[in-house]
Protein backbone atom coordinates (compact mmCIF):
# COMPACT_ATOMS: atom_id res chain seq x y z
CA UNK A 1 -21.33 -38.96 17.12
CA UNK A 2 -21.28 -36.53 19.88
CA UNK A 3 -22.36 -32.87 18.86
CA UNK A 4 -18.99 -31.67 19.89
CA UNK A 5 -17.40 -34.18 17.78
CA UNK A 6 -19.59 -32.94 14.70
CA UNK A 7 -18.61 -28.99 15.72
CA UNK A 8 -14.93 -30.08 15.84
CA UNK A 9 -15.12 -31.02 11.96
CA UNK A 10 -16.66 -28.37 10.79
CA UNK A 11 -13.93 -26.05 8.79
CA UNK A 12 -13.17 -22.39 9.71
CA UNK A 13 -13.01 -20.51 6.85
CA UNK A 14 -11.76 -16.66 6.34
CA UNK A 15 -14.17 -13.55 7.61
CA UNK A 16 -15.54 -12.10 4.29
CA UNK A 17 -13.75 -9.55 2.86
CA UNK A 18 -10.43 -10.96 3.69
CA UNK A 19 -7.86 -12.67 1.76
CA UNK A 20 -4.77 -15.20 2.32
CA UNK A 21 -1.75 -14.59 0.91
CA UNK A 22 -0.12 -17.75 0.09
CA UNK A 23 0.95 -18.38 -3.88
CA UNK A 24 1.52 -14.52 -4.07
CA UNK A 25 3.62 -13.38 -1.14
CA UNK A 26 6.54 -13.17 -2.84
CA UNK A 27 5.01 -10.33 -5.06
CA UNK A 28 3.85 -9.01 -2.16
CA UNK A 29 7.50 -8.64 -0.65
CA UNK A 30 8.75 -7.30 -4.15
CA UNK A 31 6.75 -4.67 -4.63
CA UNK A 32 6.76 -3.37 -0.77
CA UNK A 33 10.58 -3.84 -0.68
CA UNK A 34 10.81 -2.01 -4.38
CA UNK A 35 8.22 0.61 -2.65
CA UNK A 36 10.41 1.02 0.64
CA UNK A 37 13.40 1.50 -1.80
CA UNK A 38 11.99 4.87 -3.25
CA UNK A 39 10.73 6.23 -0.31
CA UNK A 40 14.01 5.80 1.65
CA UNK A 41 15.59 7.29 -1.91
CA UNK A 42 13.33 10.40 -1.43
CA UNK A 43 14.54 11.02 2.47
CA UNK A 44 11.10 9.18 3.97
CA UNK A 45 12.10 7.04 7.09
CA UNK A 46 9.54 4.39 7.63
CA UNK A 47 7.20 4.70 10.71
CA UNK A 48 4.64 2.00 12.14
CA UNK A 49 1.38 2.94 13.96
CA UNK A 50 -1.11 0.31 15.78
CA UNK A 51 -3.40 -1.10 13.74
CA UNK A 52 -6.48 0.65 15.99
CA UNK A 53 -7.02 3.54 17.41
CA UNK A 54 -9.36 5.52 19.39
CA UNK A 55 -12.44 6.14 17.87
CA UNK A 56 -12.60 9.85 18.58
CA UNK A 57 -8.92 10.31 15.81
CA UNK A 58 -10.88 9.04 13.02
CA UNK A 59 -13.88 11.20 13.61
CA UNK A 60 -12.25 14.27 13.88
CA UNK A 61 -9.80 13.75 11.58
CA UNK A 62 -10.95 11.99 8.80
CA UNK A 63 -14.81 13.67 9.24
CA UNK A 64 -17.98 12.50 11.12
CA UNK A 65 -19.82 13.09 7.87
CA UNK A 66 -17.68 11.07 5.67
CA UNK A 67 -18.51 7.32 4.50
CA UNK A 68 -15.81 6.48 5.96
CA UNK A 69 -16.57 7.36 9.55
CA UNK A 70 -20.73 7.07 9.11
CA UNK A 71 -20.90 3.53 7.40
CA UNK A 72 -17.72 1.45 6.75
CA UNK A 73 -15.11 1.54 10.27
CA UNK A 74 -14.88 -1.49 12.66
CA UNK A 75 -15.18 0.24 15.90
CA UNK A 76 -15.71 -1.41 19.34
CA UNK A 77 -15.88 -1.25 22.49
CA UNK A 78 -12.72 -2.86 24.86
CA UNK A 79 -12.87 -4.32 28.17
CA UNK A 80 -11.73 -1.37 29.24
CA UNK A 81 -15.26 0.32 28.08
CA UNK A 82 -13.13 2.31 25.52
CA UNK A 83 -14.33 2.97 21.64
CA UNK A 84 -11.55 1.44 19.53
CA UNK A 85 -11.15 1.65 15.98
CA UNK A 86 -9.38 -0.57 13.33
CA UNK A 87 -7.16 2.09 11.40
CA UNK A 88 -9.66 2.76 8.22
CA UNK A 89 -6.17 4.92 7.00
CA UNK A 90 -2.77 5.65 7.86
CA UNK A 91 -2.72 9.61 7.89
CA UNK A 92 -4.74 10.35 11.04
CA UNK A 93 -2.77 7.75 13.08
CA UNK A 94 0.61 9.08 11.79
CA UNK A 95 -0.35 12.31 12.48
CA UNK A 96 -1.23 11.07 16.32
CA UNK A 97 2.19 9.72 16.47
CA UNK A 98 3.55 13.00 14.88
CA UNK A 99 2.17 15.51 17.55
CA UNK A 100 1.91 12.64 20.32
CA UNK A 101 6.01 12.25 20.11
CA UNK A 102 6.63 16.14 19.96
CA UNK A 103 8.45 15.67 16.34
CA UNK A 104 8.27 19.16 15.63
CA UNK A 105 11.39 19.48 17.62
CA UNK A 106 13.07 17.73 15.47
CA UNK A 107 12.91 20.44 13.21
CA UNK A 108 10.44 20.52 9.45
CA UNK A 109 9.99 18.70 7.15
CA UNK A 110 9.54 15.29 9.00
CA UNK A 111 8.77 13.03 6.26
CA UNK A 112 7.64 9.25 6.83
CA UNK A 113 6.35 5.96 5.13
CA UNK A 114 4.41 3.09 6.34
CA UNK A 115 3.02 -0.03 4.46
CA UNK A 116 0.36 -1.90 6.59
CA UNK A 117 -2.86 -3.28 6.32
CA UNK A 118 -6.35 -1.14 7.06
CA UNK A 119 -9.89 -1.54 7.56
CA UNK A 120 -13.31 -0.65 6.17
CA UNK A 121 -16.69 -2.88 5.90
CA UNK A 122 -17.29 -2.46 2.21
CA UNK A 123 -19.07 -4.53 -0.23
CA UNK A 124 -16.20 -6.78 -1.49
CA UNK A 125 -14.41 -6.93 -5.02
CA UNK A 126 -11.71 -6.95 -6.75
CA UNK A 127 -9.10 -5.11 -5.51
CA UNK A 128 -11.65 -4.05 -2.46
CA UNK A 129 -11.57 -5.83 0.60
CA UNK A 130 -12.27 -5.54 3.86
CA UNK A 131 -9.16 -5.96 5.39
CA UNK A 132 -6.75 -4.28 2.39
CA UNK A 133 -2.94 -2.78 2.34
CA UNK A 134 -1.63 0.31 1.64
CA UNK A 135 1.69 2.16 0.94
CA UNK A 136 1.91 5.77 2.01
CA UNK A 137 3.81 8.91 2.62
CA UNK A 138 3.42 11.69 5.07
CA UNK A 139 5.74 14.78 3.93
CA UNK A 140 4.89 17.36 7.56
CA UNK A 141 5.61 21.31 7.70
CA UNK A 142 6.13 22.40 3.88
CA UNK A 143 3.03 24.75 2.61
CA UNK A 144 4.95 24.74 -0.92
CA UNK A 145 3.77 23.61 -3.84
CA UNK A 146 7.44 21.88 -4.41
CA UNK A 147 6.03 20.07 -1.26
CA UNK A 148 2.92 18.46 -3.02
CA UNK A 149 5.16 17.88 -6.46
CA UNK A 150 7.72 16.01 -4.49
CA UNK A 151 4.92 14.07 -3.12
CA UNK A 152 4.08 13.20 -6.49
CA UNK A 153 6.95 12.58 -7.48
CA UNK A 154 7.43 10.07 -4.92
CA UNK A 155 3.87 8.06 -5.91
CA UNK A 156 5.28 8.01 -9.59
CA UNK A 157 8.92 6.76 -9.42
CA UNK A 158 7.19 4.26 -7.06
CA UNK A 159 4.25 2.94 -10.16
CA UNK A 160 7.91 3.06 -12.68
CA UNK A 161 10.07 1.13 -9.90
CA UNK A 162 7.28 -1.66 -9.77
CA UNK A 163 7.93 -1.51 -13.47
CA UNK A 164 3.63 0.24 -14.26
CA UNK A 165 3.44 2.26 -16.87
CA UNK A 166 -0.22 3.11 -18.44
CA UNK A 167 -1.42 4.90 -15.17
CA UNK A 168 -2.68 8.22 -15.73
CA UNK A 169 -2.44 11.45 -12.71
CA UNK A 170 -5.12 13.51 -12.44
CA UNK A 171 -5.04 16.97 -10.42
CA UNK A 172 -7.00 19.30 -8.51
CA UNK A 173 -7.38 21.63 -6.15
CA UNK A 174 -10.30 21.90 -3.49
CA UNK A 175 -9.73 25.14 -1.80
CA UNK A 176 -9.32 26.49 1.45
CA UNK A 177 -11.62 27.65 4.56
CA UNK A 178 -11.46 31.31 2.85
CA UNK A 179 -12.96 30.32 -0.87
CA UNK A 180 -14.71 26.53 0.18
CA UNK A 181 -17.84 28.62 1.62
CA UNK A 182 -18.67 30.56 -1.22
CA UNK A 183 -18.34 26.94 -3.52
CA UNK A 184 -19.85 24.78 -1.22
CA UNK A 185 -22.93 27.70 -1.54
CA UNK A 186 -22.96 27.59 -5.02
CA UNK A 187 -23.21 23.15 -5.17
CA UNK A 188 -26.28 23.93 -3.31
CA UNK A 189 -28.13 25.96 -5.80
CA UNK A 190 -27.24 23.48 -8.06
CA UNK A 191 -28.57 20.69 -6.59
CA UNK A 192 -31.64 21.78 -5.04
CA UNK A 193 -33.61 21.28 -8.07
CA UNK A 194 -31.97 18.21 -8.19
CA UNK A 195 -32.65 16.62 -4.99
CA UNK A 196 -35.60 14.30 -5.47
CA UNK A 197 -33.75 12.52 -8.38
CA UNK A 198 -30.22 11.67 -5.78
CA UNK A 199 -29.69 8.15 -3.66
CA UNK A 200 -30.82 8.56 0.05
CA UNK A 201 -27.07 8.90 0.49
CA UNK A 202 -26.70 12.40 -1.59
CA UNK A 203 -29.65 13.87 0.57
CA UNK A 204 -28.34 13.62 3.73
CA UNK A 205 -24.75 14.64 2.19
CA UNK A 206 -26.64 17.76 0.49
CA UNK A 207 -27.72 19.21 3.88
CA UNK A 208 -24.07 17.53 5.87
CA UNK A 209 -21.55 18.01 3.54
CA UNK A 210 -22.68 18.96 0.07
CA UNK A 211 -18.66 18.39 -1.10
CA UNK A 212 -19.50 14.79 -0.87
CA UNK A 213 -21.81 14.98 -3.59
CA UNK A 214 -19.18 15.03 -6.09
CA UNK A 215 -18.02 11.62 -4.87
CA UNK A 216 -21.02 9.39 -5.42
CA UNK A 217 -20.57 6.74 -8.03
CA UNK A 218 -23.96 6.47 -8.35
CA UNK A 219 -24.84 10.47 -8.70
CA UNK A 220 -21.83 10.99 -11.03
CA UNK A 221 -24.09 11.80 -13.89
CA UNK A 222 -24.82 15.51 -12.35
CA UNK A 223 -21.14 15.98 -11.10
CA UNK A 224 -20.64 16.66 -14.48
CA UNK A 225 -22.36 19.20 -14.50
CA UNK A 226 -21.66 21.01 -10.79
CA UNK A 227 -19.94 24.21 -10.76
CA UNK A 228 -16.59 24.22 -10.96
CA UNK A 229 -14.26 24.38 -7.92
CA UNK A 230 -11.57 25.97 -9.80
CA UNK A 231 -13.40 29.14 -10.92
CA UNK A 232 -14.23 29.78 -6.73
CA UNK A 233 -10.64 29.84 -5.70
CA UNK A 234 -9.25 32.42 -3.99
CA UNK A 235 -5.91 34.31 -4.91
CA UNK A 236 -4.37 32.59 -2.90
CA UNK A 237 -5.52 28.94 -3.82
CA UNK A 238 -5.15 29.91 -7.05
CA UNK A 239 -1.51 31.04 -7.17
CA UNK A 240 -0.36 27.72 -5.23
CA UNK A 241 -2.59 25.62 -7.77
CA UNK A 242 -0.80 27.46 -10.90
CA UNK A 243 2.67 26.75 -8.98
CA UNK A 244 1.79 23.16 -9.06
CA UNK A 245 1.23 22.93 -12.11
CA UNK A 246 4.22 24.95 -13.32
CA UNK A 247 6.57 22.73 -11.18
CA UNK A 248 4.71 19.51 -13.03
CA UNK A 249 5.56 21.15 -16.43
CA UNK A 250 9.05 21.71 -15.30
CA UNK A 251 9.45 17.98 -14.89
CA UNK A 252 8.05 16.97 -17.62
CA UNK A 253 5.20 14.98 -15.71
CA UNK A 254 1.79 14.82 -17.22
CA UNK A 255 -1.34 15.28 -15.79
CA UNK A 256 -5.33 16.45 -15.94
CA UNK A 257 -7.04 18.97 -14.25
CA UNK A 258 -10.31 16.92 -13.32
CA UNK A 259 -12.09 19.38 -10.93
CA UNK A 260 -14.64 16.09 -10.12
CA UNK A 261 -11.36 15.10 -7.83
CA UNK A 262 -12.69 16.02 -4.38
CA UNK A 263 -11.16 12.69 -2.74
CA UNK A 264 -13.29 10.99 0.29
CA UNK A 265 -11.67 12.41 3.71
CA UNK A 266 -12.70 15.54 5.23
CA UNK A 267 -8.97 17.02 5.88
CA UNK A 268 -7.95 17.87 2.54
CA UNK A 269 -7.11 21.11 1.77
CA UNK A 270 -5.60 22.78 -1.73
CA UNK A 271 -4.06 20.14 -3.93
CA UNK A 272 -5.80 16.69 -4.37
CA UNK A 273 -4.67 14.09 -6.66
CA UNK A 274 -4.80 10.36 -7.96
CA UNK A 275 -3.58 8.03 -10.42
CA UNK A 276 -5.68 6.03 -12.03
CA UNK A 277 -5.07 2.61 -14.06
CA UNK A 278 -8.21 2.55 -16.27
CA UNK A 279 -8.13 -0.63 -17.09
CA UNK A 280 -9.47 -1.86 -14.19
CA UNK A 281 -12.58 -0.38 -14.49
CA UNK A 282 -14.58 1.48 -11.82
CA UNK A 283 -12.23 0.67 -9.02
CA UNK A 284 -9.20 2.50 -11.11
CA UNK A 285 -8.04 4.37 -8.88
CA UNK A 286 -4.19 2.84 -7.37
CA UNK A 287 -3.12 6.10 -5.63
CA UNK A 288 -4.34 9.25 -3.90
CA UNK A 289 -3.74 11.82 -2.03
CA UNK A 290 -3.36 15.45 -1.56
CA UNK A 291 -2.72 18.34 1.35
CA UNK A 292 -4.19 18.51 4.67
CA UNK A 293 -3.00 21.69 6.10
CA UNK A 294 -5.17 22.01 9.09
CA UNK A 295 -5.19 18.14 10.02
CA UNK A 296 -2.81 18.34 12.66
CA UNK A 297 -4.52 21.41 14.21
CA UNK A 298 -7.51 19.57 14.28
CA UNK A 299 -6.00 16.86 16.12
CA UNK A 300 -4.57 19.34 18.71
CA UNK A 301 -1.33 20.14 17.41
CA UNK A 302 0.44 23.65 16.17
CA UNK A 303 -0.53 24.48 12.73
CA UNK A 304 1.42 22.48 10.61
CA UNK A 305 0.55 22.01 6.42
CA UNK A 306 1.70 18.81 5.22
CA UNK A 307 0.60 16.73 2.07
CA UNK A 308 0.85 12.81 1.66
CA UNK A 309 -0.72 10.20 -0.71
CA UNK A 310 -1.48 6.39 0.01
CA UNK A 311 -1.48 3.46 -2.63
CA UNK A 312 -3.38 0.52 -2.78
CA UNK A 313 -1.58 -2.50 -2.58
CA UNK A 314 -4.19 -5.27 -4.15
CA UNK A 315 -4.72 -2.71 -6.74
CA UNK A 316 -1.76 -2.05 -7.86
CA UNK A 317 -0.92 -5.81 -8.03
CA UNK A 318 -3.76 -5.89 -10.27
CA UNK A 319 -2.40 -3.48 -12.18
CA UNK A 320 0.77 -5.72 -13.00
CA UNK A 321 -0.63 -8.91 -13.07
CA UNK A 322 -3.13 -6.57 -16.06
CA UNK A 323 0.34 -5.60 -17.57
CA UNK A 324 1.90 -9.05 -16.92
CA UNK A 325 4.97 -7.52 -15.13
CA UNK A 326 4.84 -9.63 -12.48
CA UNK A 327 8.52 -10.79 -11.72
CA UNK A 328 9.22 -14.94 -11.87
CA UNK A 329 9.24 -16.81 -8.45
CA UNK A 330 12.75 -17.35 -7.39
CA UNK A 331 13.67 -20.53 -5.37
CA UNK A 332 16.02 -20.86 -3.33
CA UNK A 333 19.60 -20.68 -4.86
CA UNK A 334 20.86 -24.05 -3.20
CA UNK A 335 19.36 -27.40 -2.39
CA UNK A 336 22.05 -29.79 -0.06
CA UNK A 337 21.41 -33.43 -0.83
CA UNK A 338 22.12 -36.07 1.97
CA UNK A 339 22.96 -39.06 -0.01
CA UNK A 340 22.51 -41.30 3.20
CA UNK A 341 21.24 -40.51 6.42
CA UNK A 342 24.68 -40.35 8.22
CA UNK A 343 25.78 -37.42 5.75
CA UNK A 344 22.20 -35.68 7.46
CA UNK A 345 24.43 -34.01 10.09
CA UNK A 346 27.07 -32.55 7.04
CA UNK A 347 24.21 -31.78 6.03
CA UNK A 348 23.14 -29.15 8.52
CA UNK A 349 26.66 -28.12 8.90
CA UNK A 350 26.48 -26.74 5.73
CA UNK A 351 23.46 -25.14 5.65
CA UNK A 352 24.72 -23.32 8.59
CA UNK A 353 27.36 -22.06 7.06
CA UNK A 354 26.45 -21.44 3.34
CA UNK A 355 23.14 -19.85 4.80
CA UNK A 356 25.11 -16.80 5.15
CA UNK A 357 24.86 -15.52 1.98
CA UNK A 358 22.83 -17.98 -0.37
CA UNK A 359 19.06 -19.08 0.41
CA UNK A 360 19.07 -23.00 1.15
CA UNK A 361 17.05 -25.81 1.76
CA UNK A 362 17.58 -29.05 2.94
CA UNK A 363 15.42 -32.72 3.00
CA UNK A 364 13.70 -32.56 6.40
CA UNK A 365 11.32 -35.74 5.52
CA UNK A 366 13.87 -38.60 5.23
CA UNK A 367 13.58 -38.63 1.51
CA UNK A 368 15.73 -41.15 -0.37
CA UNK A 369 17.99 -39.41 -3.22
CA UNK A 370 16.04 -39.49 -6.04
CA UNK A 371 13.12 -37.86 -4.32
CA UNK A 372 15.59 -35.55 -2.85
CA UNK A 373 15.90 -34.45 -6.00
CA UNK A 374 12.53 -33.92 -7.06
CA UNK A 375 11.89 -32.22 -4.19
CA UNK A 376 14.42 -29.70 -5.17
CA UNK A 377 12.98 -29.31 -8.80
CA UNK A 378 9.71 -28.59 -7.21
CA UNK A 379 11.35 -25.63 -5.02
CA UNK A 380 12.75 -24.57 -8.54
CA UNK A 381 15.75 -24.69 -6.17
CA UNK A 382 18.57 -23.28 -8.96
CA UNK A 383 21.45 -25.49 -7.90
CA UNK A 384 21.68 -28.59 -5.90
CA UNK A 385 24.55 -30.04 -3.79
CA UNK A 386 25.43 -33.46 -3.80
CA UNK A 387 27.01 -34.73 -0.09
CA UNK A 388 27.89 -37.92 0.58
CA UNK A 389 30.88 -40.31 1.78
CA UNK A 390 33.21 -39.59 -0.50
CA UNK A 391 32.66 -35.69 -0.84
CA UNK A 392 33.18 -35.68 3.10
CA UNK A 393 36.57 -37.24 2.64
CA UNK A 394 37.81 -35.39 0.11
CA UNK A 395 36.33 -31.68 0.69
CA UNK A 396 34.90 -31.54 -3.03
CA UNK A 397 31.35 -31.36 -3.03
CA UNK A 398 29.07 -32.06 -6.16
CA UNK A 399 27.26 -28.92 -7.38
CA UNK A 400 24.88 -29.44 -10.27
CA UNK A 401 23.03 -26.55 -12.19
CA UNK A 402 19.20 -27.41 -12.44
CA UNK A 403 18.68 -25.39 -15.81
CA UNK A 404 21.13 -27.29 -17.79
CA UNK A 405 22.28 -30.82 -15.44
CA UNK A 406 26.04 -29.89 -15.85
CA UNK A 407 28.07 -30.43 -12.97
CA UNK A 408 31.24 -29.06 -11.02
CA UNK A 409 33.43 -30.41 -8.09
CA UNK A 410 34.07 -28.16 -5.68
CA UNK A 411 35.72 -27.14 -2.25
CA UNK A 412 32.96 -25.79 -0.05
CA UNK A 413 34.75 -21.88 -0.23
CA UNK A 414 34.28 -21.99 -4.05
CA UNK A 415 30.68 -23.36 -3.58
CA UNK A 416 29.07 -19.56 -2.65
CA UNK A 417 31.24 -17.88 -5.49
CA UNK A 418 29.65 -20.42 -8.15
CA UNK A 419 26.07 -20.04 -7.06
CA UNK A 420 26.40 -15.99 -7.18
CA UNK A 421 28.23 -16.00 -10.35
């Protein structure tokens, strides 16, 4: 054997970090379609962005100094001798498309969603890949506090329409450019002493972005005890944090102030937030989010607030699989049974047709009609419809329910009305 014939055997498999979705895409379409559902409820209109970007978005918006940006993107270079970037998140690049478009024309609040994979080289596990999907919202131009409830609003009627219900919201607020300097000071004290004892990670965060601190898994032991944002805000942090919280009270929505909440992008500003699903453990976290009021000035737009969350799609299926509300697989509704090839053609006919408003299937192997039939039960197909000789003469087709093996003759108009009924 030839060593191209041995290379030609040898199976591809997936890139690490990635997953097929086979068994479960019909989950997968439930819970983006019951997703989509709320947002276009709430006034979001869905937007799509490329899947990469340059380079240069991600580090200005997102942060040079973050993980994110230092350790886990896929960039490259094109034949073009341009750095690209797989999207690592969906705010920066909607954000792009927001100022690149000139939507502020359109008047404020522009307010979009966008489900879509992204990309970050992490160490896989569950409900971590490398290639993973999120659901998000982008609400652009509000500096209210009504703005960020909304927003939360919007990331819990999503959890209830998915039918979740032990997921817990935690709050908090990081500050602005006035009061950040004066905290970000006072993490230093603290962990100067402290320094010899952090990862490698924590000591190059201490003298780049001492903020990040709070976010180490493996330091989390002294966030504990760090100083707490809340006692450095300014008046005016301050009275939009209380507003939240007010608004949250109003609606009867309960939360926790955890000041530990300092999420992992650079651009957040004020409010930050997540909901968590403890039981699954360290990766608990399904959605987050917060405000970014200067992101779209740091992309070289006007100044324009906004606030947005993004949920994590294998989580979150986690999460029901952990609750066991995942909905049944439905088959298709009607399964059209040649009884000899010469009804095949009838056959199509009717598909065709009936296609219009039921999901159908038909033999497409040259099955005889008992296999036919099995066929169907294995496509938990709910009714099937006998057509043969006698059924094309007359116009009354055989329709049998698959639950129960009772069946009707029928006219083909009085076939669809069955089947919905």
């Amino acid at each position: 054997m030839s060593l191209l014939s041995q290379w030609v055997k040898i199976m591809i498999k997936k890139i690490k970090g990635t997953n097929d979705i086979v068994e479960d895409a019909y989950i997968w379409e439930w819970v983006e379609n019951k997703f989509k559902n709320v947002a276009k409820r709430f006034g979001f209109s869905e937007i799509r962005t490329p899947i990469f970007e340059a380079t240069e978005l991600f580090d200005r918006g997102v942060g040079k100094e973050t993980d994110i940006v230092q350790k886990e993107m896929y960039t490259f270079e094109d034949k073009g001798g341009r750095t690209i970037t797989l999207r690592p998140e969906g705010t920066a690049p909607v954000m792009r498309a927001f100022i690149e478009h000139g939507m502020t024309s359109k008047g404020l609040p522009q307010k979009f969603f966008y489900v879509g994979p992204m990309f970050r080289y992490e160490r896989p596990q569950a409900g971590r890949l490398r290639q993973f999907h999120q659901y998000g919202i982008e609400l652009i131009g509000s500096p209210l506090p009504i703005a960020d409830v909304y927003t939360i609003l919007v990331a819990i009627e999503s959890l209830k329409a998915v039918g979740l219900e032990n997921f817990k919201l935690k709050i908090n607020s990081t500050g602005c450019e006035k009061c950040r300097p004066k905290y970000r000071e006072a993490l230093r004290e603290y962990y100067k002493p402290l320094l010899p004892k952090l990862c490698d990670d924590c000591q190059t965060r201490y003298e780049k972005n001492v903020l990040r601190l709070l976010d180490c898994k493996r330091d989390a032991e002294y966030a504990k005890s760090a100083p707490n944002i809340l006692d450095y805000l300014c008046d005016d942090c301050k009275t939009h944090f209380g507003e939240l919280k007010r608004l949250l009270d109003s609606l009867g929505i309960e939360y926790e102030v955890d000041p530990s909440i300092v999420r992992g992008l650079d651009y957040y500003t004020r409010t930050v937030f997540e909901i968590k699903y403890p039981s699954l453990g360290a990766q608990d976290a399904i959605i987050g989010g917060g405000r970014y009021d200067n992101l779209v000035e740091e992309l070289g737009g006007a100044p324009t607030p906004s606030v947005g969350f993004a949920g994590g799609m294998e989580r979150i299926i986690l999460a029901l699989k952990n609750e066991k509300k995942i909905p049944p697989f439905r088959g298709v509704d009607l399964y059209i049974v040649a009884v000899g090839d010469e009804q095949r053609a009838e056959v199509l006919k009717m598909a065709e047709k009936l296609s219009s408003e039921l999901k159908v299937d038909v033999d497409l192997m040259g099955r005889k009609i008992k296999s036919q039939f099995k066929n169907a039960s294995k496509e938990m197909a709910r009714y099937t419809l006998i057509v043969g000789e006698d059924e094309v003469k007359t116009g009354l087709y055989t329709l049998k329910n698959m639950s129960d093996g009772t069946q009707t003759k029928l006219p083909i108009d009085e076939i669809v009305k069955t089947v919905k009924s």
